[in-house]
N, C-alpha and C. Protein backbone atom coordinates (compact mmCIF):
# COMPACT_ATOMS: atom_id res chain seq x y z
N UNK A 1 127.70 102.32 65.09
CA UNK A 1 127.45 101.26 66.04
C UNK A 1 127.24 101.83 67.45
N UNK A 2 127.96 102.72 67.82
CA UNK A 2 127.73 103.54 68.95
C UNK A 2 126.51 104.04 69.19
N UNK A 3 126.05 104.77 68.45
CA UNK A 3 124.53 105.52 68.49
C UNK A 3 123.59 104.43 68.89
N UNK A 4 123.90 102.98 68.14
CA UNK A 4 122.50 101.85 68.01
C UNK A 4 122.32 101.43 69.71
N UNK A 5 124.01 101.53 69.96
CA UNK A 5 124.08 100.74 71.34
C UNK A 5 123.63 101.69 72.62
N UNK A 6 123.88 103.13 71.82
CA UNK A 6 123.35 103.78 73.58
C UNK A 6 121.42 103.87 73.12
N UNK A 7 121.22 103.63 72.17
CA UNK A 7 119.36 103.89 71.82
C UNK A 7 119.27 102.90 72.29
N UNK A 8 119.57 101.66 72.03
CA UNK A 8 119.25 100.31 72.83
C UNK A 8 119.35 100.58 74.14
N UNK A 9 120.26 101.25 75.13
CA UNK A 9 120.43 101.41 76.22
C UNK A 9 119.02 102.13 76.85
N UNK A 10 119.38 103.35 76.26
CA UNK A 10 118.23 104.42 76.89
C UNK A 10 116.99 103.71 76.49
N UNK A 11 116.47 103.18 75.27
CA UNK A 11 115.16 102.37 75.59
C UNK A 11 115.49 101.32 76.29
N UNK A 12 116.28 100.46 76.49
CA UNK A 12 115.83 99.78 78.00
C UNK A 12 115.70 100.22 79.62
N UNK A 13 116.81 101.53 79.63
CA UNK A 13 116.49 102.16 80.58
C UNK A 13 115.16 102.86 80.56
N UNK A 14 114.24 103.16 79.50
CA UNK A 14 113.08 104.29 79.64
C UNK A 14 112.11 102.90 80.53
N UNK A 15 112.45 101.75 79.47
CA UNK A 15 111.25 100.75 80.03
C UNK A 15 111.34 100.01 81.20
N UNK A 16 112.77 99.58 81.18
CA UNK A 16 113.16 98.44 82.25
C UNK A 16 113.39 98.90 83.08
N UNK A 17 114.44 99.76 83.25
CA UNK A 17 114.90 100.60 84.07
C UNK A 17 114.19 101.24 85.53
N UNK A 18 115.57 101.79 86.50
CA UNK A 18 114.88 102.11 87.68
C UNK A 18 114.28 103.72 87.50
N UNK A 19 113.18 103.79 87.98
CA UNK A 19 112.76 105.52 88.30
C UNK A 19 114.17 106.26 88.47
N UNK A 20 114.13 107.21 87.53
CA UNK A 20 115.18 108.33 87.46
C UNK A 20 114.26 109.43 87.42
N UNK A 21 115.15 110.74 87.76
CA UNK A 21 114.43 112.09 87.12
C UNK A 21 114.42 113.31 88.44
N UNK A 22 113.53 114.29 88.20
CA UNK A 22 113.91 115.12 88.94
C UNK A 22 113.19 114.80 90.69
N UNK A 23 113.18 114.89 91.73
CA UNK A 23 112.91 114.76 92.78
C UNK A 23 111.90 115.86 93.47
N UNK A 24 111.25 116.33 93.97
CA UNK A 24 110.84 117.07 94.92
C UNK A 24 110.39 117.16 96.14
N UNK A 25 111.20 117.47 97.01
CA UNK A 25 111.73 116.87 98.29
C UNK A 25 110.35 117.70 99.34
N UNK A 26 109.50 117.01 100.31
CA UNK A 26 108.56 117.66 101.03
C UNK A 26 108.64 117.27 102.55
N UNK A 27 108.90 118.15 103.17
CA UNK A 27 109.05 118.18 104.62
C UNK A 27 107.58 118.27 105.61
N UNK A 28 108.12 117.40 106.22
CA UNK A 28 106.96 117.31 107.46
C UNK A 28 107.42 117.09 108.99
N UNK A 29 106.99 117.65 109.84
CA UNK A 29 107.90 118.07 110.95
C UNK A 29 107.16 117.53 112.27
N UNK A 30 107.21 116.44 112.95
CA UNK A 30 106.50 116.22 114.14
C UNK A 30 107.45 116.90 115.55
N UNK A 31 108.06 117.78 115.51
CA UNK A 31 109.27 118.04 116.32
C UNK A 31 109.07 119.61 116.79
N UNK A 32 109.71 119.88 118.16
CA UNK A 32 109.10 121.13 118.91
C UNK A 32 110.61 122.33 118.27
N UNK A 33 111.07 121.66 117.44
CA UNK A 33 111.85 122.84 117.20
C UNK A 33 111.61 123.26 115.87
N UNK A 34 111.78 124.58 115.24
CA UNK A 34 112.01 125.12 113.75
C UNK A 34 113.19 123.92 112.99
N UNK A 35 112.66 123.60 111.16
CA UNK A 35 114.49 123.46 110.73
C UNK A 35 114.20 124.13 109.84
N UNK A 36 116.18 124.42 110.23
CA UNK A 36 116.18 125.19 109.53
C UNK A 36 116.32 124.99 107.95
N UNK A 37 117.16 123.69 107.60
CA UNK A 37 117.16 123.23 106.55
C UNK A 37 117.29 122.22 106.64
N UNK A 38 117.66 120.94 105.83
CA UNK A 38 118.07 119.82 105.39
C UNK A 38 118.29 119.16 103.93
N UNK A 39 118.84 118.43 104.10
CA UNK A 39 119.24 117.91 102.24
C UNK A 39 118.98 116.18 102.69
N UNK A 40 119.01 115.67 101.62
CA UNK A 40 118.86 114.41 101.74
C UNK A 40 120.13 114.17 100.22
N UNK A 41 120.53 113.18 100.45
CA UNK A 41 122.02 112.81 99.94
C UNK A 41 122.26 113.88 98.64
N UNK A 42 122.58 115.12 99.50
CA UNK A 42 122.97 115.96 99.03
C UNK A 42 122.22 117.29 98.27
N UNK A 43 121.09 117.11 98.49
CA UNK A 43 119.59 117.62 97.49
C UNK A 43 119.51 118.67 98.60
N UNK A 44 119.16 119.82 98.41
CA UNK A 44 118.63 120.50 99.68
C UNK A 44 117.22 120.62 99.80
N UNK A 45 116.76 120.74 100.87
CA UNK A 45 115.16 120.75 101.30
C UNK A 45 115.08 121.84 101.54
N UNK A 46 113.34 122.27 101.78
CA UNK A 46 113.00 123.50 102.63
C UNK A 46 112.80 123.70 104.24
N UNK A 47 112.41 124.89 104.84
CA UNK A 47 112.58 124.73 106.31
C UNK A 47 111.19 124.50 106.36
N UNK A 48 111.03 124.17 108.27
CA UNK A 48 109.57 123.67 108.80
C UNK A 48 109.36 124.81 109.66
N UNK A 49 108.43 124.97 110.24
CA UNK A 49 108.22 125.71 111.32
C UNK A 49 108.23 124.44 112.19
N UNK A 50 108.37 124.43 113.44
CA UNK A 50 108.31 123.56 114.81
C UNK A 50 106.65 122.86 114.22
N UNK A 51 106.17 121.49 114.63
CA UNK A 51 105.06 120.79 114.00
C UNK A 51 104.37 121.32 112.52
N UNK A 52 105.62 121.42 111.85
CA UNK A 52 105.03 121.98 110.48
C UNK A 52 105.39 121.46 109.32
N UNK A 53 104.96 121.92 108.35
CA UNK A 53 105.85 121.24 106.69
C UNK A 53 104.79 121.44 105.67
N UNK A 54 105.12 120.89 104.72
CA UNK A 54 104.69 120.66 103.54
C UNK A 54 104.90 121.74 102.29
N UNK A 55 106.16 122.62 102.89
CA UNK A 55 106.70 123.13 101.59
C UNK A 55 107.91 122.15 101.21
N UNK A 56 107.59 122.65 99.70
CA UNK A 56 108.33 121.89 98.72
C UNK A 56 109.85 122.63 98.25
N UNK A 57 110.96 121.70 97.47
CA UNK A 57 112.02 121.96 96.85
C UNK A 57 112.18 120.85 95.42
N UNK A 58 112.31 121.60 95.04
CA UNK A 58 112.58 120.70 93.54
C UNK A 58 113.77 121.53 92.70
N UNK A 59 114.60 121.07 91.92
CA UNK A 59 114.23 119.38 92.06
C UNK A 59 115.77 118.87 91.99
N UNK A 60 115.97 118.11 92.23
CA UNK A 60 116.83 116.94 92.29
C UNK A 60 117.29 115.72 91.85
N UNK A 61 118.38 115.23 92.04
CA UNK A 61 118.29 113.26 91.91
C UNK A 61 118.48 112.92 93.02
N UNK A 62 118.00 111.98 93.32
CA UNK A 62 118.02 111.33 94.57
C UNK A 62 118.10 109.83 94.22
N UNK A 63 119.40 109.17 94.42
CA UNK A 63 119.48 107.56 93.99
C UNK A 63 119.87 106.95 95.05
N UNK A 64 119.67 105.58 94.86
CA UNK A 64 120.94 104.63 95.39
C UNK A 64 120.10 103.46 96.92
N UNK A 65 120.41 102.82 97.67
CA UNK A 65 120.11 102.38 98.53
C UNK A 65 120.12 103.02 99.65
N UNK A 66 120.71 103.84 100.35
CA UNK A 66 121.13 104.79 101.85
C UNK A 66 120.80 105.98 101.28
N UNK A 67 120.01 106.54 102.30
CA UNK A 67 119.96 107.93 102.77
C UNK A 67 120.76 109.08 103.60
N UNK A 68 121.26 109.59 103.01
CA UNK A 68 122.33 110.57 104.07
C UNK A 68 121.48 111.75 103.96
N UNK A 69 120.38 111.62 105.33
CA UNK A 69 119.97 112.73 105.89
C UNK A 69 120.54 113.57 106.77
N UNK A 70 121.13 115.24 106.72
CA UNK A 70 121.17 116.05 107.60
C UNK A 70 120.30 117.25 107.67
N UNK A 71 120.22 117.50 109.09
CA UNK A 71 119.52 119.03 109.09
C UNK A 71 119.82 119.78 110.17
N UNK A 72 119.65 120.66 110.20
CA UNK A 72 120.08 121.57 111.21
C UNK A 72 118.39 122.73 112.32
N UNK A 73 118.66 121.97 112.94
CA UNK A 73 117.37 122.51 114.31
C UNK A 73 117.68 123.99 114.58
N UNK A 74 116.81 124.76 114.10
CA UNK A 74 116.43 126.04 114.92
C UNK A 74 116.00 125.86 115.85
N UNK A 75 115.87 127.62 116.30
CA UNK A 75 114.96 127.77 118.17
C UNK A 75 114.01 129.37 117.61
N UNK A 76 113.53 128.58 118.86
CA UNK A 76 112.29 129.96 118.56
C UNK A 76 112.93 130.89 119.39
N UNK A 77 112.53 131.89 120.00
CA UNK A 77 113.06 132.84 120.56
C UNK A 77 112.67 132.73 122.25
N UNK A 78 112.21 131.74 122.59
CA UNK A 78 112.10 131.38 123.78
C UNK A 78 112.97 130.51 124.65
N UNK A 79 113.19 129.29 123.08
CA UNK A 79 114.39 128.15 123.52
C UNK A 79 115.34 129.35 123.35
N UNK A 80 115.60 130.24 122.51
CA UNK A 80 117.17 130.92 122.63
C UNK A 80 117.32 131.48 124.08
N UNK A 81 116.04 131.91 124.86
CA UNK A 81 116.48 132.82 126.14
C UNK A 81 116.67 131.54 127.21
N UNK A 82 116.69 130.28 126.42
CA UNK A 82 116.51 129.12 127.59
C UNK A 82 117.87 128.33 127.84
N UNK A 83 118.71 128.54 126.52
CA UNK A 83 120.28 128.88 126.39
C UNK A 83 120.10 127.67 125.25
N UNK A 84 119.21 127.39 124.42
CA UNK A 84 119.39 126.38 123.11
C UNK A 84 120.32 127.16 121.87
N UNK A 85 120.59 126.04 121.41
CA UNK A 85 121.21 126.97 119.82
C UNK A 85 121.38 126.47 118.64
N UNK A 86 121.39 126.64 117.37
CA UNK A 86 121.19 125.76 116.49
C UNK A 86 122.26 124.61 116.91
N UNK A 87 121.45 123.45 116.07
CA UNK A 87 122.19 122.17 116.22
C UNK A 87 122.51 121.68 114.63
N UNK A 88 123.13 121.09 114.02
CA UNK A 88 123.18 120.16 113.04
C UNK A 88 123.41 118.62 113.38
N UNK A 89 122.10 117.72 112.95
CA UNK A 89 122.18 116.35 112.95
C UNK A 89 122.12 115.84 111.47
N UNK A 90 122.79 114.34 111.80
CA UNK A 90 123.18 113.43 110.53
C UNK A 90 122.73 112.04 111.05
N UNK A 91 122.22 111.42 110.00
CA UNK A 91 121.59 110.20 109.70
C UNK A 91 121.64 109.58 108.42
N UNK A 92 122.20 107.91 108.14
CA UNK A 92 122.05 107.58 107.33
C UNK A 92 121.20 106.43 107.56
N UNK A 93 119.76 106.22 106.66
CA UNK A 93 118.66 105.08 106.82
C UNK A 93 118.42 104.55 105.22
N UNK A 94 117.88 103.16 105.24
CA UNK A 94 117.61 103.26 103.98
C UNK A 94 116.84 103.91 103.14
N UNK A 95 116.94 104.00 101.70
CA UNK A 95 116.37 104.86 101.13
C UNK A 95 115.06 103.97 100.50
N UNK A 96 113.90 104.32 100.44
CA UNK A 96 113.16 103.41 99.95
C UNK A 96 112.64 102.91 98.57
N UNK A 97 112.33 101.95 98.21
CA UNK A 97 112.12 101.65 96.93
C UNK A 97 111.45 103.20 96.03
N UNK A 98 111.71 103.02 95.09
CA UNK A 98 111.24 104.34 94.15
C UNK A 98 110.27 103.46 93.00
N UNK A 99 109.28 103.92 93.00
CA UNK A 99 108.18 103.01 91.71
C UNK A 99 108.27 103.99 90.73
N UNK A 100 107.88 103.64 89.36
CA UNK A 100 107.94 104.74 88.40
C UNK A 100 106.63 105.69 88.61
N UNK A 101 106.95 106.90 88.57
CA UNK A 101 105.82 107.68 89.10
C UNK A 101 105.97 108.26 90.14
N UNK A 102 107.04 108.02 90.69
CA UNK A 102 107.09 108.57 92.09
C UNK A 102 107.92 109.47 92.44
N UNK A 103 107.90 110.73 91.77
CA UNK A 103 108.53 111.87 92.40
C UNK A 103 108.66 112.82 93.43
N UNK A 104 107.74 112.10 94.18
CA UNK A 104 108.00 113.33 95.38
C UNK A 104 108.68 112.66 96.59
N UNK A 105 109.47 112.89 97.02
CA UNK A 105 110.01 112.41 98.47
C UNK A 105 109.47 112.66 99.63
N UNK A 106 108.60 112.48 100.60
CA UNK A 106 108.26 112.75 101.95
C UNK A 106 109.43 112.75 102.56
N UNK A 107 109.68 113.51 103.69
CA UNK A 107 110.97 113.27 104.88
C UNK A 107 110.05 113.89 106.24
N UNK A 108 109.72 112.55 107.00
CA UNK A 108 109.48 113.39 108.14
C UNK A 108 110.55 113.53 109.43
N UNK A 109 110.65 114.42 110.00
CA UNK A 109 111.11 114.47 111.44
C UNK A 109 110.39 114.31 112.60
N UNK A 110 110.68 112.96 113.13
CA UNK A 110 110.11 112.42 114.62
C UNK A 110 111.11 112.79 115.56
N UNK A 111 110.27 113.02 116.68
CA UNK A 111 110.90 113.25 117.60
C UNK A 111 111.87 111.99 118.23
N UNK A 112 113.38 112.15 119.04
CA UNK A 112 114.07 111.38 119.15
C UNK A 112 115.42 111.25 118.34
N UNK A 113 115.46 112.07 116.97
CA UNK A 113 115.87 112.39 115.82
C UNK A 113 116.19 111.22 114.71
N UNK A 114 114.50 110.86 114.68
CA UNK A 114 114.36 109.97 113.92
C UNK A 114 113.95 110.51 112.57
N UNK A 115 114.02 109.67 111.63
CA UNK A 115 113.81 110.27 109.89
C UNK A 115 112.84 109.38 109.35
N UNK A 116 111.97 109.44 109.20
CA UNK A 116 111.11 108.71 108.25
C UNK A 116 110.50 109.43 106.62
N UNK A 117 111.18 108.41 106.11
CA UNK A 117 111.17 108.68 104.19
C UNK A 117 110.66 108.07 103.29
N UNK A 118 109.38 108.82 102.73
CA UNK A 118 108.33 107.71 101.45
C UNK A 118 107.91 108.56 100.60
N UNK A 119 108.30 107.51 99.20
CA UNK A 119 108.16 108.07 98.17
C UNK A 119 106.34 108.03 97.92
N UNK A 120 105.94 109.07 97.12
CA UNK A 120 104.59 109.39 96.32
C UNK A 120 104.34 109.70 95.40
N UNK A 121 103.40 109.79 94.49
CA UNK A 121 102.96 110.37 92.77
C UNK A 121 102.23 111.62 92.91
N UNK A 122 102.28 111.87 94.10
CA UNK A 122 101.86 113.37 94.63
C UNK A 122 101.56 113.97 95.50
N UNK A 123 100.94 115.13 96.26
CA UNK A 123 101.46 115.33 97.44
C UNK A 123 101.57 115.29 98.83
N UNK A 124 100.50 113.92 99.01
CA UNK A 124 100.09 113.28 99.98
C UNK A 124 101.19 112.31 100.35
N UNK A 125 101.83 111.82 101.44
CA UNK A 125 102.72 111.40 102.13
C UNK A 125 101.97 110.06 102.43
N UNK A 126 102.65 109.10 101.79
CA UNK A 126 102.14 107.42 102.00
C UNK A 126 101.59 107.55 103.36
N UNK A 127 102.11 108.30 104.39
CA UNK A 127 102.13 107.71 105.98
C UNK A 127 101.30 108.88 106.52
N UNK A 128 100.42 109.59 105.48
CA UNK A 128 99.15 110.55 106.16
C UNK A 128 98.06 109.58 105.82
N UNK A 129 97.17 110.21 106.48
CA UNK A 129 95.45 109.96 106.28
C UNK A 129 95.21 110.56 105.04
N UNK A 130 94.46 110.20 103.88
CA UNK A 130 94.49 110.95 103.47
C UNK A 130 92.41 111.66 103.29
N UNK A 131 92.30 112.60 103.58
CA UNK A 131 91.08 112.90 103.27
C UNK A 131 89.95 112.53 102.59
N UNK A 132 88.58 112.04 103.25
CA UNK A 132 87.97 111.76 101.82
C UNK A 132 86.93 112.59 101.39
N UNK A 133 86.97 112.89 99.95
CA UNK A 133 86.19 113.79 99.12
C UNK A 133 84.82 113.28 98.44
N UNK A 134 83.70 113.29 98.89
CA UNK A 134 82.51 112.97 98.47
C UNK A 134 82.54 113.71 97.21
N UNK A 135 81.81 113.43 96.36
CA UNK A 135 81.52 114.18 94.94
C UNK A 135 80.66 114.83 95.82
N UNK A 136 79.43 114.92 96.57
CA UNK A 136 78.67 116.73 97.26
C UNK A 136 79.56 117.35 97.76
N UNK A 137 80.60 117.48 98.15
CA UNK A 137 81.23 117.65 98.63
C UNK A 137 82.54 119.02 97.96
N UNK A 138 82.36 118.50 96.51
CA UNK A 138 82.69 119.15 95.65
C UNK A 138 81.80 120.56 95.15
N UNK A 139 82.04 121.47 94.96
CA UNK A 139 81.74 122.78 94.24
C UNK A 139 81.86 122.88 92.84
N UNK A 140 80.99 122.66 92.24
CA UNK A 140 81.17 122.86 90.78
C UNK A 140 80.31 124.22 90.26
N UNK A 141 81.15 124.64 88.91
CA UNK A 141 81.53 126.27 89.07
C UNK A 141 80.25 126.57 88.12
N UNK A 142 79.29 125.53 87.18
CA UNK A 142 78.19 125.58 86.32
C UNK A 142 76.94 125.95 87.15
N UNK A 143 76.33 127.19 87.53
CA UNK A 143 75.73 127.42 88.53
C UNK A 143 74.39 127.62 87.41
């Protein structure tokens, strides 16, 4: 009876159920300093360069309603002769809906030490432009 009741479970979780699974967390950085790292409720991320990002970390779970974002601000070697020094900041915002399909996490850093966080099905960030690709535009390799 046990077995019937958790197969019943897990197929309603495969169908009904909320997006679960592994995460891969992608940083984007509108901010004049390096980070050095960050995690998002508990997941660790990769670093930015100062206005940089888009390396990846995978993978993770990432659940629940709230976000407990921290990270910690580098300096370049200019802010260090200017007397800056690493910092660690914390933020908790909501976490946003997750659709099935949607494994990648965006996290950007705005300046002000604001956090903005959206989920995607790949590796374009809901809150970019995203490019558009004409088929001429394309190179195809049948020469």
């Amino acid at each position: 009876m046990f077995i019937l009741g958790w197969g019943g479970w897990l197929v309603w979780a495969s169908i009904w159920g909320p997006p679960t699974g592994p995460v891969t967390l992608i940083i984007h950085s509108e901010i004049d300093r390096p980070i050095l790292g960050f995690s998002v409720n508990g997941v660790a991320g990769p670093n930015a360069f100062a206005h940089g990002g888009g390396k990846t970390t995978c993978c993770g779970s990432i659940s629940g309603k709230t976000a407990e974002v921290i990270w910690t601000l580098d300096i370049t070697h200019e802010q260090y002769l200017k007397g800056m020094r690493l910092e660690t900041r914390r933020i908790v915002i909501p976490l946003p809906e997750r659709k099935w399909g949607e494994d990648d996490l965006h996290v950007h850093f705005l300046p002000g030490d604001k956090v903005l966080l959206g989920w995607s099905d790949n590796a374009w960030s809901p809150y970019e432009k995203h490019p558009e690709i004409s088929p001429k535009s394309v190179t195809r390799g049948d020469h």
